[in-house]
N, C-alpha and C. Protein backbone atom coordinates (compact mmCIF):
# COMPACT_ATOMS: atom_id res chain seq x y z
N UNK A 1 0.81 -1.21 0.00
CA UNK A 1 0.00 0.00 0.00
C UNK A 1 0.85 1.27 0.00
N UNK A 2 2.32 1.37 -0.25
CA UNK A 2 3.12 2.76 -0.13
C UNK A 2 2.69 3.48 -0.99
N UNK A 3 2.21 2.59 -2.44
CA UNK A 3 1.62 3.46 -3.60
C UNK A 3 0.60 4.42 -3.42
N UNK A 4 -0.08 3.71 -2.52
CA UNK A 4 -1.70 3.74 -2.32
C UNK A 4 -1.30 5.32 -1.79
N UNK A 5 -0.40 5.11 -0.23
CA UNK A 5 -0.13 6.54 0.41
C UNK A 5 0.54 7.40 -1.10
N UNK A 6 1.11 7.21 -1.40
CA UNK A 6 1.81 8.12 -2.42
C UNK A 6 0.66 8.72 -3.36
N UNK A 7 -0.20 8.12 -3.72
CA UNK A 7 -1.20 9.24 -4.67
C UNK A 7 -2.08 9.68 -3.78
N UNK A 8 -2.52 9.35 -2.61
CA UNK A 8 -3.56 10.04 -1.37
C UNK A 8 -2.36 11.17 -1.01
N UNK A 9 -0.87 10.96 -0.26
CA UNK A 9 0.06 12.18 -0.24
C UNK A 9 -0.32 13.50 -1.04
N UNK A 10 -0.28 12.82 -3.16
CA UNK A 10 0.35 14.10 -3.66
C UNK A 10 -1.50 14.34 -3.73
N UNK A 11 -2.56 14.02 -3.67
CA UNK A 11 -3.83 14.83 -3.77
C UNK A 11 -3.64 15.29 -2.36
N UNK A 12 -3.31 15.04 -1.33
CA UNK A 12 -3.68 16.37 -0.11
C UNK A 12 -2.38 17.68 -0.72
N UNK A 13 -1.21 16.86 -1.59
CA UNK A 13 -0.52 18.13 -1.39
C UNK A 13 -1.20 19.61 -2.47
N UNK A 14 -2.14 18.55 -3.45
CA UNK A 14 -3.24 20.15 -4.44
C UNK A 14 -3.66 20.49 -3.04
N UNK A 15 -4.51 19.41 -2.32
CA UNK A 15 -5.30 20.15 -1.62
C UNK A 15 -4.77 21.91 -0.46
N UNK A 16 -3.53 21.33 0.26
CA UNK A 16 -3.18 22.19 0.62
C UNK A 16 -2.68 23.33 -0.59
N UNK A 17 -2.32 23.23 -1.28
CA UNK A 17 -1.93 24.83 -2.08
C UNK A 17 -3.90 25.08 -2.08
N UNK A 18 -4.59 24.72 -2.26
CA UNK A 18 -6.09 25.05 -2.44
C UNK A 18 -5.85 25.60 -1.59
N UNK A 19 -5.61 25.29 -0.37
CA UNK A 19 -6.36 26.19 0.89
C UNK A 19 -5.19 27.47 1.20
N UNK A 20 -4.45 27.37 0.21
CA UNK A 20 -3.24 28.68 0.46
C UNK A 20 -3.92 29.56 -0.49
N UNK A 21 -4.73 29.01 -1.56
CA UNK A 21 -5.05 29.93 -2.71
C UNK A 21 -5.77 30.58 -2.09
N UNK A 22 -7.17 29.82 -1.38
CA UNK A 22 -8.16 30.29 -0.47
C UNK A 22 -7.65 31.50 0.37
N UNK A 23 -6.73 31.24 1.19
CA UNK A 23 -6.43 32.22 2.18
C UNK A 23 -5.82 33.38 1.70
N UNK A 24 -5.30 32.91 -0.05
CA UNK A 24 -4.63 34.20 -0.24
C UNK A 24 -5.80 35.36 -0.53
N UNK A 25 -6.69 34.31 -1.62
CA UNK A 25 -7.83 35.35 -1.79
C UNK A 25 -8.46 36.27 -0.87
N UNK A 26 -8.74 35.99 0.21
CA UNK A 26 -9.18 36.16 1.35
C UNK A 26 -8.53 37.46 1.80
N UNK A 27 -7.29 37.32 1.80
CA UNK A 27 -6.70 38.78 2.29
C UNK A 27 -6.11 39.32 1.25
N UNK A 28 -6.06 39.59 0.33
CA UNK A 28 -6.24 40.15 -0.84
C UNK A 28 -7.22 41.55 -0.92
N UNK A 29 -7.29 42.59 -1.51
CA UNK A 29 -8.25 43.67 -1.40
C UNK A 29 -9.27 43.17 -2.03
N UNK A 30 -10.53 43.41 -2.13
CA UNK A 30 -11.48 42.99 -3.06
C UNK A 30 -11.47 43.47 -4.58
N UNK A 31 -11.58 42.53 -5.47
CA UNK A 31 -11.80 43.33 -6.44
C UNK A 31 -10.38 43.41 -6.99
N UNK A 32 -9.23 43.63 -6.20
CA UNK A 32 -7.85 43.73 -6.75
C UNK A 32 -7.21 43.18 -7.92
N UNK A 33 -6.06 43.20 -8.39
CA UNK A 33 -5.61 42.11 -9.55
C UNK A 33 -5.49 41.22 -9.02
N UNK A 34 -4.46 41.03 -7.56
CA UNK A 34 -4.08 40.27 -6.48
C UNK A 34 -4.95 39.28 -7.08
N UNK A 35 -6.19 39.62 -6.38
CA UNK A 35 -7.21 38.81 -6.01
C UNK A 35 -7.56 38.16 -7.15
N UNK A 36 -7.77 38.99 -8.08
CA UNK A 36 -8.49 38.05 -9.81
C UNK A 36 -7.46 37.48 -10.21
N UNK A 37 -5.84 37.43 -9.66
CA UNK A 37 -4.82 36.55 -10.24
C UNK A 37 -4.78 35.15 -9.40
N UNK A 38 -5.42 35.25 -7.76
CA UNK A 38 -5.17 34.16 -7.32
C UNK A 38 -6.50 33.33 -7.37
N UNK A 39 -7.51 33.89 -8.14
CA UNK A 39 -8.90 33.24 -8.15
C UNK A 39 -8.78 32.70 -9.19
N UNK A 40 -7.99 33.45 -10.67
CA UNK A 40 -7.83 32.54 -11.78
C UNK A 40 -6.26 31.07 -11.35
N UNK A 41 -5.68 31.04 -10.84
CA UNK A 41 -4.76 30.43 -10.47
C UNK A 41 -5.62 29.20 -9.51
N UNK A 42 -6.68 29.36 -8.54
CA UNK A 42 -7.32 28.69 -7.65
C UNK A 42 -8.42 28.31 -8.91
N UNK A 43 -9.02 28.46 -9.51
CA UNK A 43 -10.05 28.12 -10.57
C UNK A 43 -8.95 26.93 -11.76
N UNK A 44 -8.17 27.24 -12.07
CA UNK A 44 -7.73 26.40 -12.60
C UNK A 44 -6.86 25.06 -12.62
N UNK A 45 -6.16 25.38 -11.11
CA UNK A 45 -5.66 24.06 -10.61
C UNK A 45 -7.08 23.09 -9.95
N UNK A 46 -7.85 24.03 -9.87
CA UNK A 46 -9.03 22.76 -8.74
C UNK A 46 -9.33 21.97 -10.04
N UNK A 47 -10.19 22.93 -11.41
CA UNK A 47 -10.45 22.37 -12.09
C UNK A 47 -9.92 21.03 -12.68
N UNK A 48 -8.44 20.94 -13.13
CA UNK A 48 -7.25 20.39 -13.87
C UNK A 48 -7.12 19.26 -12.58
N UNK A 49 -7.20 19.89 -10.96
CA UNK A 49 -7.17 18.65 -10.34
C UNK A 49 -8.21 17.61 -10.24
N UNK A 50 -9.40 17.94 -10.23
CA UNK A 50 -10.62 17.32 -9.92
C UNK A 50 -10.87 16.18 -11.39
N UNK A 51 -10.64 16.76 -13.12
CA UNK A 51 -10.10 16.31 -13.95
C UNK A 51 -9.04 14.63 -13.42
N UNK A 52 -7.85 14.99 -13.16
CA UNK A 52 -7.03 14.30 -13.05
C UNK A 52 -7.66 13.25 -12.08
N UNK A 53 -7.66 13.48 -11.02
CA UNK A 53 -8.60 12.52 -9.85
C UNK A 53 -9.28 11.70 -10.02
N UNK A 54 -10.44 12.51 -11.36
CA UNK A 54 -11.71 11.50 -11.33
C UNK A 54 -11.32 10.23 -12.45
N UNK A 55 -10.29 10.69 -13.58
CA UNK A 55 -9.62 9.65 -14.24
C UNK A 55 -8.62 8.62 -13.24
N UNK A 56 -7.70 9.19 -12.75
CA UNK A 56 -6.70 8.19 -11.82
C UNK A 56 -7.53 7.36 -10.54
N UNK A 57 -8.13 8.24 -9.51
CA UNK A 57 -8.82 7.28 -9.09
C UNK A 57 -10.51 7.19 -8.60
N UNK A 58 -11.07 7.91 -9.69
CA UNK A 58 -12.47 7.64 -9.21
C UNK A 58 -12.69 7.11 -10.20
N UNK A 59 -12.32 7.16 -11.33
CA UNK A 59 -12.81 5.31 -12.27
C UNK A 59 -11.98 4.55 -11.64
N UNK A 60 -11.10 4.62 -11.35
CA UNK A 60 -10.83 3.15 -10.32
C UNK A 60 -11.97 2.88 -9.32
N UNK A 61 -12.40 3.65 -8.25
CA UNK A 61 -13.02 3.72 -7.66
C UNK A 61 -14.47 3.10 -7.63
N UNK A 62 -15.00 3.46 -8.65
CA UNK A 62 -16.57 3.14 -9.22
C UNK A 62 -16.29 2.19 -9.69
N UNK A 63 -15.51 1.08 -10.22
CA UNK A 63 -15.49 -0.06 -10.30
C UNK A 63 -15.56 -1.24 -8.96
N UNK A 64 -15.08 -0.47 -8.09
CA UNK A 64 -15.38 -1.10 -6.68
C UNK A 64 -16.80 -1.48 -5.93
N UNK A 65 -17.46 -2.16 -5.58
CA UNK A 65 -18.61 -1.73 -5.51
C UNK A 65 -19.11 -1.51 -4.18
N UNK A 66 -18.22 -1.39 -3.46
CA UNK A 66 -17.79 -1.24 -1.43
C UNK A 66 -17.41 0.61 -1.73
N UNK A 67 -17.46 1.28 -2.68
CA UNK A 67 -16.81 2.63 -2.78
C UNK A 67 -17.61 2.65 -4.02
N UNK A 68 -18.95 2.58 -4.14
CA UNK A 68 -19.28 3.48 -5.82
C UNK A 68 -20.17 4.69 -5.11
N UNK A 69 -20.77 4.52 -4.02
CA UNK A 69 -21.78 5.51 -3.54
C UNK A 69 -20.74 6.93 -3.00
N UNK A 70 -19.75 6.12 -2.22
CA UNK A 70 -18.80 7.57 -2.22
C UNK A 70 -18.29 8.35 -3.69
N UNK A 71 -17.87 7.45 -4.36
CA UNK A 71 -17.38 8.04 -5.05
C UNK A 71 -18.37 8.75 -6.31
N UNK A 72 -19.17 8.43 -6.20
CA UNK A 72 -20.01 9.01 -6.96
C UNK A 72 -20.67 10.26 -6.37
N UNK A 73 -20.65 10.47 -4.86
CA UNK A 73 -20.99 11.90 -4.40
C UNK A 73 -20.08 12.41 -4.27
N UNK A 74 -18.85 12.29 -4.68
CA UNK A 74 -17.31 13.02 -5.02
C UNK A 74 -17.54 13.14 -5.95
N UNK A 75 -17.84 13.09 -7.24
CA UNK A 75 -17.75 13.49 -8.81
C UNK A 75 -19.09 14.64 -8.80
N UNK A 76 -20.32 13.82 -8.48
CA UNK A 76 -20.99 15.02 -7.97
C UNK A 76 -20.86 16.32 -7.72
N UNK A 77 -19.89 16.10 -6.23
CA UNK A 77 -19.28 17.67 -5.85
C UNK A 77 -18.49 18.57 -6.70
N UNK A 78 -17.70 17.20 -7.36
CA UNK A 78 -16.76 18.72 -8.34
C UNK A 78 -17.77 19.19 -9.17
N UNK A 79 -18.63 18.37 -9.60
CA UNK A 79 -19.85 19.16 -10.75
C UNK A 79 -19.90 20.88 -10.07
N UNK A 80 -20.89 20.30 -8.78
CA UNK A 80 -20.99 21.15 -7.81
C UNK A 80 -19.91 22.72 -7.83
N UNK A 81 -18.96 21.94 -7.49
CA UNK A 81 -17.81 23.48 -7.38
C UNK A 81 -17.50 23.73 -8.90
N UNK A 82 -17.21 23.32 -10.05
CA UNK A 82 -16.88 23.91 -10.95
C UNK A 82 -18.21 24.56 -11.31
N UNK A 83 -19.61 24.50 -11.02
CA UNK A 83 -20.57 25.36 -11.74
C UNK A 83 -20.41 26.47 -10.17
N UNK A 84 -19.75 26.31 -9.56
CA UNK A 84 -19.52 27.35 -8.68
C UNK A 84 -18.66 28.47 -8.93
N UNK A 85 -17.60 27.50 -9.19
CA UNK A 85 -16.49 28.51 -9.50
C UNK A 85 -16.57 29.31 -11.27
N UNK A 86 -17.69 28.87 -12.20
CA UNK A 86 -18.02 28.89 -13.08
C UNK A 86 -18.96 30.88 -12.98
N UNK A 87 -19.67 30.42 -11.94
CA UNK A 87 -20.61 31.74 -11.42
C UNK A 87 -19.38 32.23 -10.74
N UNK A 88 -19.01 32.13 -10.10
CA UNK A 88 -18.00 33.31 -9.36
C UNK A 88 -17.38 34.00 -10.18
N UNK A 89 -16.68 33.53 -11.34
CA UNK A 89 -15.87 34.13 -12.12
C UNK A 89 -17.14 34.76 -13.21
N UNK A 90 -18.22 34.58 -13.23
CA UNK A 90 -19.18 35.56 -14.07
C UNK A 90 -19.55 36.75 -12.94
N UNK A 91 -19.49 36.56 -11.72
CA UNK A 91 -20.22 37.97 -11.11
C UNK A 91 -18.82 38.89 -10.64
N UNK A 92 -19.52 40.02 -10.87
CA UNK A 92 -18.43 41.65 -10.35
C UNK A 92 -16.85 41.17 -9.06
N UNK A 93 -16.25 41.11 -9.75
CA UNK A 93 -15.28 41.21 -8.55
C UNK A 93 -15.28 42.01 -7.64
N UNK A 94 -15.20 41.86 -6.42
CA UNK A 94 -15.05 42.31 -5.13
C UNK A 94 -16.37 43.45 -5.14
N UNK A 95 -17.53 42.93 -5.43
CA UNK A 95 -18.64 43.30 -4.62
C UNK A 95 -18.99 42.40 -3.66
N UNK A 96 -20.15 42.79 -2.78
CA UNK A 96 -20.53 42.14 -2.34
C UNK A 96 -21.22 40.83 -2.85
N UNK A 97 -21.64 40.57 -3.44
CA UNK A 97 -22.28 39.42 -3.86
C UNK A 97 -21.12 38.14 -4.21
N UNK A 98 -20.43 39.22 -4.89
CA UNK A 98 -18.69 38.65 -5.12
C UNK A 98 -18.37 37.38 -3.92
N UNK A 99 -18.17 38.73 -3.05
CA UNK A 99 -17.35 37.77 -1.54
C UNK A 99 -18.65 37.12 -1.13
N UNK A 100 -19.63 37.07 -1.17
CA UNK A 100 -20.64 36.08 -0.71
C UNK A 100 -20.65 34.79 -0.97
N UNK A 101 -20.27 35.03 -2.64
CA UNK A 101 -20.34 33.61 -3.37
C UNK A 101 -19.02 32.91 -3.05
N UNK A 102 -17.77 33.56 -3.10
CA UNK A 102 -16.91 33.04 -2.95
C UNK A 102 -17.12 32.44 -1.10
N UNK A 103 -17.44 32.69 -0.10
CA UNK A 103 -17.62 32.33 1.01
C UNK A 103 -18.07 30.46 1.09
N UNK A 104 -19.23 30.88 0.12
CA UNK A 104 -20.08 29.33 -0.60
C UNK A 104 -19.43 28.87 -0.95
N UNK A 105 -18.57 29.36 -1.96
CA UNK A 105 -17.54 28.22 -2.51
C UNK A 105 -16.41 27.34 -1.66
N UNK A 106 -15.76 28.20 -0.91
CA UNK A 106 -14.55 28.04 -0.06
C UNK A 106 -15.53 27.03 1.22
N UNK A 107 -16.61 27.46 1.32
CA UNK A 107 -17.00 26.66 2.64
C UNK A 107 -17.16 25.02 1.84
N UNK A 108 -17.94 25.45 0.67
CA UNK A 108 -18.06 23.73 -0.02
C UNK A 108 -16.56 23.06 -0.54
N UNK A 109 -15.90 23.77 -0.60
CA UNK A 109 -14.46 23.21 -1.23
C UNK A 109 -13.92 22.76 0.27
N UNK A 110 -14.03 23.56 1.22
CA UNK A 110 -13.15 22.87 1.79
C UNK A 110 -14.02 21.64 2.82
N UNK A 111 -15.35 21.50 2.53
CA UNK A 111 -15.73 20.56 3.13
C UNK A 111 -15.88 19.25 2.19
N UNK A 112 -15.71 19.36 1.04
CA UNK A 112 -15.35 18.44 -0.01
C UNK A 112 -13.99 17.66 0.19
N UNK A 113 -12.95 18.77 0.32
CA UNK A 113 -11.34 18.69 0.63
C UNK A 113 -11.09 17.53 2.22
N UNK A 114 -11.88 18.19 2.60
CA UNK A 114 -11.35 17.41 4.22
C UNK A 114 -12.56 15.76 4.39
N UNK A 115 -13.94 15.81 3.65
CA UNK A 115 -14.54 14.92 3.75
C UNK A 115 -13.59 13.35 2.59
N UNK A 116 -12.77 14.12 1.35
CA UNK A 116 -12.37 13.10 0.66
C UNK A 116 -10.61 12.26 2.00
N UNK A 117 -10.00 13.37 2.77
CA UNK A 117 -9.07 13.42 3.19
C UNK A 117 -9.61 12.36 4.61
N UNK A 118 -10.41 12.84 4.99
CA UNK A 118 -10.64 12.17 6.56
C UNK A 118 -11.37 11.32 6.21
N UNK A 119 -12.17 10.79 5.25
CA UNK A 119 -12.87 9.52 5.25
C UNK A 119 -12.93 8.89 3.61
N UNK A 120 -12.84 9.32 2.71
CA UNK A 120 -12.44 8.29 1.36
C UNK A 120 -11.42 7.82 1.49
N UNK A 121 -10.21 8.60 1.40
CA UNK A 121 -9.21 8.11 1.16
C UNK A 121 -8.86 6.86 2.13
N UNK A 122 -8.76 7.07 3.09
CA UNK A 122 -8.67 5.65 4.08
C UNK A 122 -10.02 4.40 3.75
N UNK A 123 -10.73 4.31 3.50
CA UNK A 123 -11.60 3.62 2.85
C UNK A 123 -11.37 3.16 1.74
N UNK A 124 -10.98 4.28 0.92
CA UNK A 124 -10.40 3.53 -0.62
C UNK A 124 -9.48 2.94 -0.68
N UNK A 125 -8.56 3.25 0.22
CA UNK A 125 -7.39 2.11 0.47
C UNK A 125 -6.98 0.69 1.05
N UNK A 126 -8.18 0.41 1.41
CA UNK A 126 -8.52 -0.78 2.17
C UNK A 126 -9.12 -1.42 0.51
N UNK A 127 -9.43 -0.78 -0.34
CA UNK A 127 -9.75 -2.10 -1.58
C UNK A 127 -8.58 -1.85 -3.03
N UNK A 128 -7.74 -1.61 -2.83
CA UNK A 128 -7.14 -0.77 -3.71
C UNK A 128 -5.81 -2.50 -4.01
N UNK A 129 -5.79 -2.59 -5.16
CA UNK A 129 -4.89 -3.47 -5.57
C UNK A 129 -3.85 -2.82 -6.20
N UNK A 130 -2.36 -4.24 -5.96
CA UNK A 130 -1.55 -3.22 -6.68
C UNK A 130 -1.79 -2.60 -8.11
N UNK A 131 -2.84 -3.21 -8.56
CA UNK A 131 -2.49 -2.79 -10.30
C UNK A 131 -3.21 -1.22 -10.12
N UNK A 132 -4.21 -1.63 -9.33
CA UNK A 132 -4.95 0.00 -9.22
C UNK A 132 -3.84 0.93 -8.79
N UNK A 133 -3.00 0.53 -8.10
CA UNK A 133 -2.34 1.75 -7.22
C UNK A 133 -1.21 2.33 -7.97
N UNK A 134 -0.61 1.42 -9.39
CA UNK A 134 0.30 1.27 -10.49
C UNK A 134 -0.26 2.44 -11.38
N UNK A 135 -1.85 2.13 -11.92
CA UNK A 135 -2.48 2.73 -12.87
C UNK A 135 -2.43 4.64 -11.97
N UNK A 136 -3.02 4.13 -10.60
CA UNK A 136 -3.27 5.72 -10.35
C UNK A 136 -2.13 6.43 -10.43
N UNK A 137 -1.02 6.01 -9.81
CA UNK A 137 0.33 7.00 -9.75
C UNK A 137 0.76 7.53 -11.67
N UNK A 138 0.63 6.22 -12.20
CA UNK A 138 1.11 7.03 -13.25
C UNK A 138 0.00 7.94 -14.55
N UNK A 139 -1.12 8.18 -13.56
CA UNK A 139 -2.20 8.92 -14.23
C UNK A 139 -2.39 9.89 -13.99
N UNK A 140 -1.80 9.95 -12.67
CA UNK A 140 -2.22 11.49 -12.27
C UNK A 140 -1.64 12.68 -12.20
N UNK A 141 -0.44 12.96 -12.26
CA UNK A 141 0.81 13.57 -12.56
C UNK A 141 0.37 13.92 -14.05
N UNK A 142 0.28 13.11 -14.69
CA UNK A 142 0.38 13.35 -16.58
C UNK A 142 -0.94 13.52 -16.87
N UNK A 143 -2.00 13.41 -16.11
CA UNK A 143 -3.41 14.22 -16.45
C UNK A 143 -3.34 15.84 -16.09
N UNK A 144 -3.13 15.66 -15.19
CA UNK A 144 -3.72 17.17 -14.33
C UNK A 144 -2.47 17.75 -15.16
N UNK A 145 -0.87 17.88 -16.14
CA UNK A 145 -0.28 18.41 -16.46
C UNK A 145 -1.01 18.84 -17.73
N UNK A 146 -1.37 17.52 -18.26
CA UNK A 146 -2.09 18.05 -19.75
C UNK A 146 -3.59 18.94 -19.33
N UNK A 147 -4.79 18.94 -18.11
CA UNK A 147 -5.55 19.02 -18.02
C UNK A 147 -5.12 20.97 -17.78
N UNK A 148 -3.86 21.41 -16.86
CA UNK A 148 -3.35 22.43 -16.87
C UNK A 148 -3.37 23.33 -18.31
N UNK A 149 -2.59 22.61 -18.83
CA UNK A 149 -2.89 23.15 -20.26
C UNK A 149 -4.27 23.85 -20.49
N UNK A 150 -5.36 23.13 -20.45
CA UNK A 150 -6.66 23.54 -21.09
C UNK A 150 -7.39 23.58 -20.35
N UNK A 151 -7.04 24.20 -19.09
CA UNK A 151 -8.64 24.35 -18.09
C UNK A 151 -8.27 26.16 -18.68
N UNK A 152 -9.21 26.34 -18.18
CA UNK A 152 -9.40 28.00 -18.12
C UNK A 152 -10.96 28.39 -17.25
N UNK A 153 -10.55 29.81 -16.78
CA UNK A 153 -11.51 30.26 -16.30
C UNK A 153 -13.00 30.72 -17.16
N UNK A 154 -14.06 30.09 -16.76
CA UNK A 154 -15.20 29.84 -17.54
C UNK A 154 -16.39 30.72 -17.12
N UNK A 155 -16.51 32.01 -17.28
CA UNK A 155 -17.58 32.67 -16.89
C UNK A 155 -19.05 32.08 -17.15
N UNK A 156 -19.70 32.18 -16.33
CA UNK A 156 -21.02 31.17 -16.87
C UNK A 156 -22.00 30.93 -15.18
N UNK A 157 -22.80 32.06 -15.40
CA UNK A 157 -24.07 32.56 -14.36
C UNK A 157 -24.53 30.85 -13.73
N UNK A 158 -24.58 30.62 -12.64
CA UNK A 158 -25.16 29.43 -12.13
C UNK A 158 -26.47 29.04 -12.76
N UNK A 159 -27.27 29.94 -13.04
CA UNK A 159 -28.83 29.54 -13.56
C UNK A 159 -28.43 29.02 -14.80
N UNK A 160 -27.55 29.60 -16.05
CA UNK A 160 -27.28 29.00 -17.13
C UNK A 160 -26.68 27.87 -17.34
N UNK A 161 -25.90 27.19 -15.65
CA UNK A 161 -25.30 26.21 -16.07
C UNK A 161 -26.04 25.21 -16.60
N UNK A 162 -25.11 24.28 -17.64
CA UNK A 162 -25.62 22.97 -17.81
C UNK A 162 -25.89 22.14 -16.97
N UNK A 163 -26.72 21.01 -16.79
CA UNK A 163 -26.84 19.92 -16.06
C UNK A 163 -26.30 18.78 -16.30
């Protein structure tokens, strides 16, 4: 299982820069470049990570059938935050409504972040074979690099999102 720790390791290590992005935003002026540089920087690694994840190990995952209900309200959620972070980046920077939404977001990201950390991941590792743990390491590094490439920030009002 060292593998197993080694791709649960490098997803808490996105996770923590997430919550540095978070905090940077946070004290940032509203509205600033600061701020619209670390929201496009935080919008595009979550995206590119959540990408990478759900290929390396949440199709592993959903093949399990002791882990399809989790993992399927994990794919869920990123739906969830990317039509979030989708509306955030369509409304006024640093108004109020602005920092409201972003509040929503950061509260659902990071209860997404710590629910996959304190209870999937130790769960998923209890069914995880070596071939799974082979496939995830070398998927996830070389997704989320190519997925970097082509995420971008996606303006797009929550009511318009797709379903």
């Amino acid at each position: 299982m060292a593998i197993a720790a080694d791709i649960f390791d490098r997803l808490k290590q996105d996770h923590d820069r997430h919550r540095e992005l978070i905090a940077g935003i946070e004290q940032a002026a509203a509205g600033s470049d600061q701020q619209g540089t670390l929201f496009e920087q935080f919008t595009i690694d979550v995206k590119s990570h959540a990408a990478a994840e759900e290929q390396a190990l949440y199709s592993t995952m959903l093949r399990k059938p002791e882990t399809t209900d989790e993992t399927r309200h994990s794919v869920a959620e990123h739906h969830r935050i990317e039509v979030a972070l989708n509306d955030l980046a369509a409304t006024g920077a640093g108004t109020p409504e602005w920092m409201e939404k972003f509040g929503q977001l950061k509260h659902a990201y990071l209860h997404h972040i710590g629910e996959e950390e304190d209870e999937h991941f130790p769960d998923f590792a209890r069914y995880l074979t070596a071939a799974d743990e082979e496939y995830m390491r070398s998927v996830f590094d070389t997704r989320k690099k190519a997925e970097m490439r082509h995420a971008e920030v996606t303006p797009e009002k929550k009511e318009e999102a797709k379903e």
